[in-house]
C-alpha atoms as a PDB file:
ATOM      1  CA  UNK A   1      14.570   1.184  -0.856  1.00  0.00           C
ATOM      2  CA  UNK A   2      17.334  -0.667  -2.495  1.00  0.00           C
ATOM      3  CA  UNK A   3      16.810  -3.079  -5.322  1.00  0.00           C
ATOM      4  CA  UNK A   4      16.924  -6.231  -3.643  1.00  0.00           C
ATOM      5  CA  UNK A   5      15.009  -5.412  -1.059  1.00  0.00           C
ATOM      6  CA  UNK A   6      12.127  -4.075  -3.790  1.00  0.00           C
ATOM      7  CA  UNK A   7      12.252  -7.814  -5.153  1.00  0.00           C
ATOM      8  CA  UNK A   8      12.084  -9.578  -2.097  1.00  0.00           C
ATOM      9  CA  UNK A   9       9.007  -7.728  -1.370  1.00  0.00           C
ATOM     10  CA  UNK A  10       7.352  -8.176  -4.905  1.00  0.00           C
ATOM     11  CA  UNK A  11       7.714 -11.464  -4.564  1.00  0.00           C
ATOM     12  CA  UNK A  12       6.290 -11.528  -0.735  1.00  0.00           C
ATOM     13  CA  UNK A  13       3.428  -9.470  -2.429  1.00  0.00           C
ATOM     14  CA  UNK A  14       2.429 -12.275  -5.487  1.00  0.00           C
ATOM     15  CA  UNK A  15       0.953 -14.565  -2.507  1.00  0.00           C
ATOM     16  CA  UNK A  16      -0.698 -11.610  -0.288  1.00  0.00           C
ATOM     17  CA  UNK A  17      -5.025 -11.314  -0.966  1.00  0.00           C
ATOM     18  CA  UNK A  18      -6.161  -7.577  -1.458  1.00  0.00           C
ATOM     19  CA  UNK A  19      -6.259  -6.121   2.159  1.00  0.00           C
ATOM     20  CA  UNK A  20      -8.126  -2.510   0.982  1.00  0.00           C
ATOM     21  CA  UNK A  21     -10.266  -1.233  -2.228  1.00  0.00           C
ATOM     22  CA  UNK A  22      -9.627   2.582  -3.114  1.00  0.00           C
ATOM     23  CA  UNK A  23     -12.400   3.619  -5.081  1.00  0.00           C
ATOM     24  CA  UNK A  24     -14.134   6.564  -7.102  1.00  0.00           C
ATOM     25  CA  UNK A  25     -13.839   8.857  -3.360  1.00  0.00           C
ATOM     26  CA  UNK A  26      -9.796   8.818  -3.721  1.00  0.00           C
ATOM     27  CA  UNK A  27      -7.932   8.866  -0.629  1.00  0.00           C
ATOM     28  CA  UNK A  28      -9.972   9.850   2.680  1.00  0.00           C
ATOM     29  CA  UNK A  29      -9.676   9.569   6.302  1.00  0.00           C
ATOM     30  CA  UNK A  30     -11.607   6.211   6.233  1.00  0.00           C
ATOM     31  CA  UNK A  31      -9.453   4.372   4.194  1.00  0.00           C
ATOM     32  CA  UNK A  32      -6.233   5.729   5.722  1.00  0.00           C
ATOM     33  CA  UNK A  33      -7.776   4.688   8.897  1.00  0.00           C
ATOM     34  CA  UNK A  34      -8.448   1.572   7.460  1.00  0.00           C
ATOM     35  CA  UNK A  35      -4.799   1.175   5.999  1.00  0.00           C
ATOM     36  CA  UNK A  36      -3.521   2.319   9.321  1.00  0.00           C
ATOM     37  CA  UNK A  37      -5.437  -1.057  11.295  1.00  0.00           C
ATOM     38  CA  UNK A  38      -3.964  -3.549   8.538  1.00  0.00           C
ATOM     39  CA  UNK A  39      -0.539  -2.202   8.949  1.00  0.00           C
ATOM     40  CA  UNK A  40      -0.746  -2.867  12.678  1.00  0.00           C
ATOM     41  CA  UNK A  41      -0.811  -6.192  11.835  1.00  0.00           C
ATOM     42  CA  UNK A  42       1.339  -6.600   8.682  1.00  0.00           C
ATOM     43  CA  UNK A  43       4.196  -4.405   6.974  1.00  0.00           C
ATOM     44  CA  UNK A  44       3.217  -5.367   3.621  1.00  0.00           C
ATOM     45  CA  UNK A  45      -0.186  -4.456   1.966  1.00  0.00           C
ATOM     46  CA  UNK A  46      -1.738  -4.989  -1.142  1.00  0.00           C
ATOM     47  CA  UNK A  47      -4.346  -2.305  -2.084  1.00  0.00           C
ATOM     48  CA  UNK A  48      -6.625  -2.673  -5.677  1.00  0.00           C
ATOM     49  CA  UNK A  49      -7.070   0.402  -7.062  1.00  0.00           C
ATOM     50  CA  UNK A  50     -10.905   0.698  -8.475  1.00  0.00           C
ATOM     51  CA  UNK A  51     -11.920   1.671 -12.123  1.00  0.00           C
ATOM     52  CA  UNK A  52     -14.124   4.702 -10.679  1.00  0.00           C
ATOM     53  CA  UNK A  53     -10.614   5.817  -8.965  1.00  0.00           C
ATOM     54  CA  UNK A  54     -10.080   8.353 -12.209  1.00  0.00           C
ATOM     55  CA  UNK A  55      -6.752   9.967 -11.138  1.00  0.00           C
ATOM     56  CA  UNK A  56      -3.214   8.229 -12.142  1.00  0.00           C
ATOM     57  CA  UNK A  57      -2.614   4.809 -10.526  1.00  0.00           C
ATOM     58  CA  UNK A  58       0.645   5.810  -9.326  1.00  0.00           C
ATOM     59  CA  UNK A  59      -0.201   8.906  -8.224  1.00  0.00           C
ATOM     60  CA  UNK A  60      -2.965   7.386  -6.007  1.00  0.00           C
ATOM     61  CA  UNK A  61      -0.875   5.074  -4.789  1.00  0.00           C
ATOM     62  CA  UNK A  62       2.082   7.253  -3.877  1.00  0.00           C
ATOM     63  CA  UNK A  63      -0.594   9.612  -2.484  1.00  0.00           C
ATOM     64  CA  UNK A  64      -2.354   7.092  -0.151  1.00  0.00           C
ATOM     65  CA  UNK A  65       1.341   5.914   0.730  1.00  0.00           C
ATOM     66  CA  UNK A  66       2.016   9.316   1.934  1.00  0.00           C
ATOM     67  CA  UNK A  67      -0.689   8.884   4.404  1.00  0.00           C
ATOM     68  CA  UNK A  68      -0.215   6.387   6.388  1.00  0.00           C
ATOM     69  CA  UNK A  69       3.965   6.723   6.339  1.00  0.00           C
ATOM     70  CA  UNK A  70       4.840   3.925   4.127  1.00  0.00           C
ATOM     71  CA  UNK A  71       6.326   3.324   1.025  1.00  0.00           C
ATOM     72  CA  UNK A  72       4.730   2.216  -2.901  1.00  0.00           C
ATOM     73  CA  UNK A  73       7.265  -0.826  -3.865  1.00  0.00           C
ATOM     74  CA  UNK A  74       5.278  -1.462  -7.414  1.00  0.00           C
ATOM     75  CA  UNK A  75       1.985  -0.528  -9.078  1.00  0.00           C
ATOM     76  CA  UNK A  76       0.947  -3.426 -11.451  1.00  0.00           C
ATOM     77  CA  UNK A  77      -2.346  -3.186 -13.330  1.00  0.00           C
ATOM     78  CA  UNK A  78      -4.913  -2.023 -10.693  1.00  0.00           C
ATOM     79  CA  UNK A  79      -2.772  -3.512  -7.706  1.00  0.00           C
ATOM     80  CA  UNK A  80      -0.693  -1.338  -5.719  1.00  0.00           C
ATOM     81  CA  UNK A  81       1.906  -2.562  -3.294  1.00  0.00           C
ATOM     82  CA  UNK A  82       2.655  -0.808  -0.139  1.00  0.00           C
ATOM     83  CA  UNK A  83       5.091  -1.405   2.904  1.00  0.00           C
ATOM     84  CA  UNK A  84       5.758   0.108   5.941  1.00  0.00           C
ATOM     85  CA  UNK A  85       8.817  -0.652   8.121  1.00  0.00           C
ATOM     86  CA  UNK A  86       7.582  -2.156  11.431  1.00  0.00           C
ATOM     87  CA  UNK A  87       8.368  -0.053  14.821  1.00  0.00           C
ATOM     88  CA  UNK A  88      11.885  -0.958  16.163  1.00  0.00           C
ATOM     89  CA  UNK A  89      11.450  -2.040  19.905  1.00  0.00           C
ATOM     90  CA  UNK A  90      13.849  -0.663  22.335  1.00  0.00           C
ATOM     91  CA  UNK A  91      14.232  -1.865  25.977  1.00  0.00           C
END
C-alpha cells in the first residue's frame, strides 16, 4: 500500500465508529468470523484493541489482519485500522 493511498484511508478511518472489540481471548474464530460479516459490508474497519489484550498492539493487529485477508493501515493508541480490497466483479 502506497503512501497516499495509506492517508486517504486514515483519514476515511477518523469518522468510522469501532465496528469489533478484541479482547483478553486474542484472535479466535469468533471474532474473525465476526470481522469477516463487517467486511462484507465495508472495506474499511476500525477494531479497539482491549486493555486485557496483553500481547503487542501491532502484533495483534497484523495478526487478526492476517485472518481475514486484509491489510493493518495504522495502529493508534488502542485503535487499529484495517482494510480489505473489495472483490473485483467480472462479467
Amino acid at each position: 500500500m502506497d503512501a497516499t493511498t495509506r492517508r486517504s484511508l486514515k483519514a476515511r478511518g477518523q469518522t468510522l465508529r469501532v465496528e469489533a472489540w478484541l479482547g483478553k481471548e486474542g484472535v479466535h474464530p469468533a471474532m474473525v468470523d465476526t470481522l469477516a460479516r463487517v467486511f462484507d459490508k465495508s472495506d474499511l474497519v476500525k477494531v479497539r484493541i482491549g486493555l486485557g489484550a496483553g500481547a503487542e498492539r501491532k502484533q495483534l493487529a497484523q495478526s487478526l489482519a492476517e485472518a481475514v485477508g486484509a491489510e493493518v493501515v495504522v495502529v493508534i493508541g488502542r485503535n487499529a485500522l484495517l482494510f480489505k480490497e473489495p472483490p473485483t466483479l467480472e462479467f
